[in-house]
Protein backbone atom coordinates (compact mmCIF):
# COMPACT_ATOMS: atom_id res chain seq x y z
CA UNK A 1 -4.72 32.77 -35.29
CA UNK A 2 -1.68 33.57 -33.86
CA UNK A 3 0.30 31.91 -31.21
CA UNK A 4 -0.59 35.14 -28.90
CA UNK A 5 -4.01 35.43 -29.94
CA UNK A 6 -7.17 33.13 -27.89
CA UNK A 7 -10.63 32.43 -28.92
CA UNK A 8 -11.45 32.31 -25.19
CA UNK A 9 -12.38 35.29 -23.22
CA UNK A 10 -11.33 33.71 -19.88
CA UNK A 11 -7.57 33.42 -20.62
CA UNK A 12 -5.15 36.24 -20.37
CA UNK A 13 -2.64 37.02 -22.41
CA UNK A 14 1.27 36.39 -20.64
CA UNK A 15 4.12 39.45 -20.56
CA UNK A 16 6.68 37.05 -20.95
CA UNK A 17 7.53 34.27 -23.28
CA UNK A 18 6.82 30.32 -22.56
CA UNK A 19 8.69 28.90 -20.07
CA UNK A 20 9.17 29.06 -15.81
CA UNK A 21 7.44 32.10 -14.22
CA UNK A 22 8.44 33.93 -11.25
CA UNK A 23 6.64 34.24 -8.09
CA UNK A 24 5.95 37.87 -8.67
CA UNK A 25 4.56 37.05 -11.96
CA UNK A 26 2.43 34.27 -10.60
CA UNK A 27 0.94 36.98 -8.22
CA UNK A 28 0.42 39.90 -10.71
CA UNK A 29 -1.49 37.02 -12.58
CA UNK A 30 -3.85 35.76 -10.62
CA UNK A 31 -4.33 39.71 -8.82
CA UNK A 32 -5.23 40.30 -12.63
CA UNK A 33 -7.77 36.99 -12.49
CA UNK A 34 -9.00 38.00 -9.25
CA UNK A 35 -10.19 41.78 -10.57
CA UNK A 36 -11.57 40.41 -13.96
CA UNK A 37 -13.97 38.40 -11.65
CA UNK A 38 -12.66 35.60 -11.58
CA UNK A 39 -13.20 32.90 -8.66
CA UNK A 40 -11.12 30.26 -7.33
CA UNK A 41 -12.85 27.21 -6.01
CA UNK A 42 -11.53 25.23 -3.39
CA UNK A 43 -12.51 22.14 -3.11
CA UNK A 44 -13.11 19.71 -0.22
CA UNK A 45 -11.06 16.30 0.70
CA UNK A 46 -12.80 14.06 -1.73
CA UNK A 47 -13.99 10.84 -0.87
CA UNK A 48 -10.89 8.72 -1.59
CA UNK A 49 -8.63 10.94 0.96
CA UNK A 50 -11.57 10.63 3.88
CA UNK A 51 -11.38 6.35 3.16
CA UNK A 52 -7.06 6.59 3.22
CA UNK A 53 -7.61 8.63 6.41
CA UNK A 54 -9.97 6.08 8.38
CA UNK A 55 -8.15 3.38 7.32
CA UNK A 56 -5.34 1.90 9.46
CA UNK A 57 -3.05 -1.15 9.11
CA UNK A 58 -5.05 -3.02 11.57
CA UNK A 59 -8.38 -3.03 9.41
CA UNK A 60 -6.32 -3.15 5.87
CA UNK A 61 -6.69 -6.57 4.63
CA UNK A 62 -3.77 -8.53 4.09
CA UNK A 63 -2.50 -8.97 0.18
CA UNK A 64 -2.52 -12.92 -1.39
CA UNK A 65 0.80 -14.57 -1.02
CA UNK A 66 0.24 -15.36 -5.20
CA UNK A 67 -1.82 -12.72 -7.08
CA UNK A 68 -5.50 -14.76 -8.26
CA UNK A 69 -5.68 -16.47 -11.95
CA UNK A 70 -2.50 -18.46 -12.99
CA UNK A 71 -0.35 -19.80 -10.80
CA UNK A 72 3.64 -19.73 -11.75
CA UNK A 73 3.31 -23.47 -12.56
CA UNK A 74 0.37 -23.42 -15.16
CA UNK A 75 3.32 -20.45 -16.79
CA UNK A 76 6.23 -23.05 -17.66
């Protein structure tokens, strides 16, 4: 198989070699995604961006002075 050649009928073949794409490209890409049916999913805020949001400094607990297990004298 060659390096322009995919197994997978979802992909689509690039006009231009590896490397940065421009904006227009980008576009005439995904226009080409869009009319091959393909379907973007957008996807909520998950559950670990709701629990940063509702928490404030007040409720986050304050860190240990010394992190739990050995203390720096049981290291000498």
């Amino acid at each position: 198989m060659t390096a322009s050649q995919n197994s997978s009928p979802r992909t689509f073949d690039r006009k231009t070699p590896k490397g940065s794409i421009s904006r227009e490209q980008l576009e005439a890409d995904m226009d080409n995604f869009r009319e091959n049916g393909g379907k973007i999913e957008k996807l909520g805020t998950t559950h670990v961006l709701q629990k940063l949001q509702t928490t404030t400094p007040e409720t986050t607990p304050a860190r240990p002075a010394h992190p739990q297990g050995r203390s720096s004298e049981s290291r000498k």
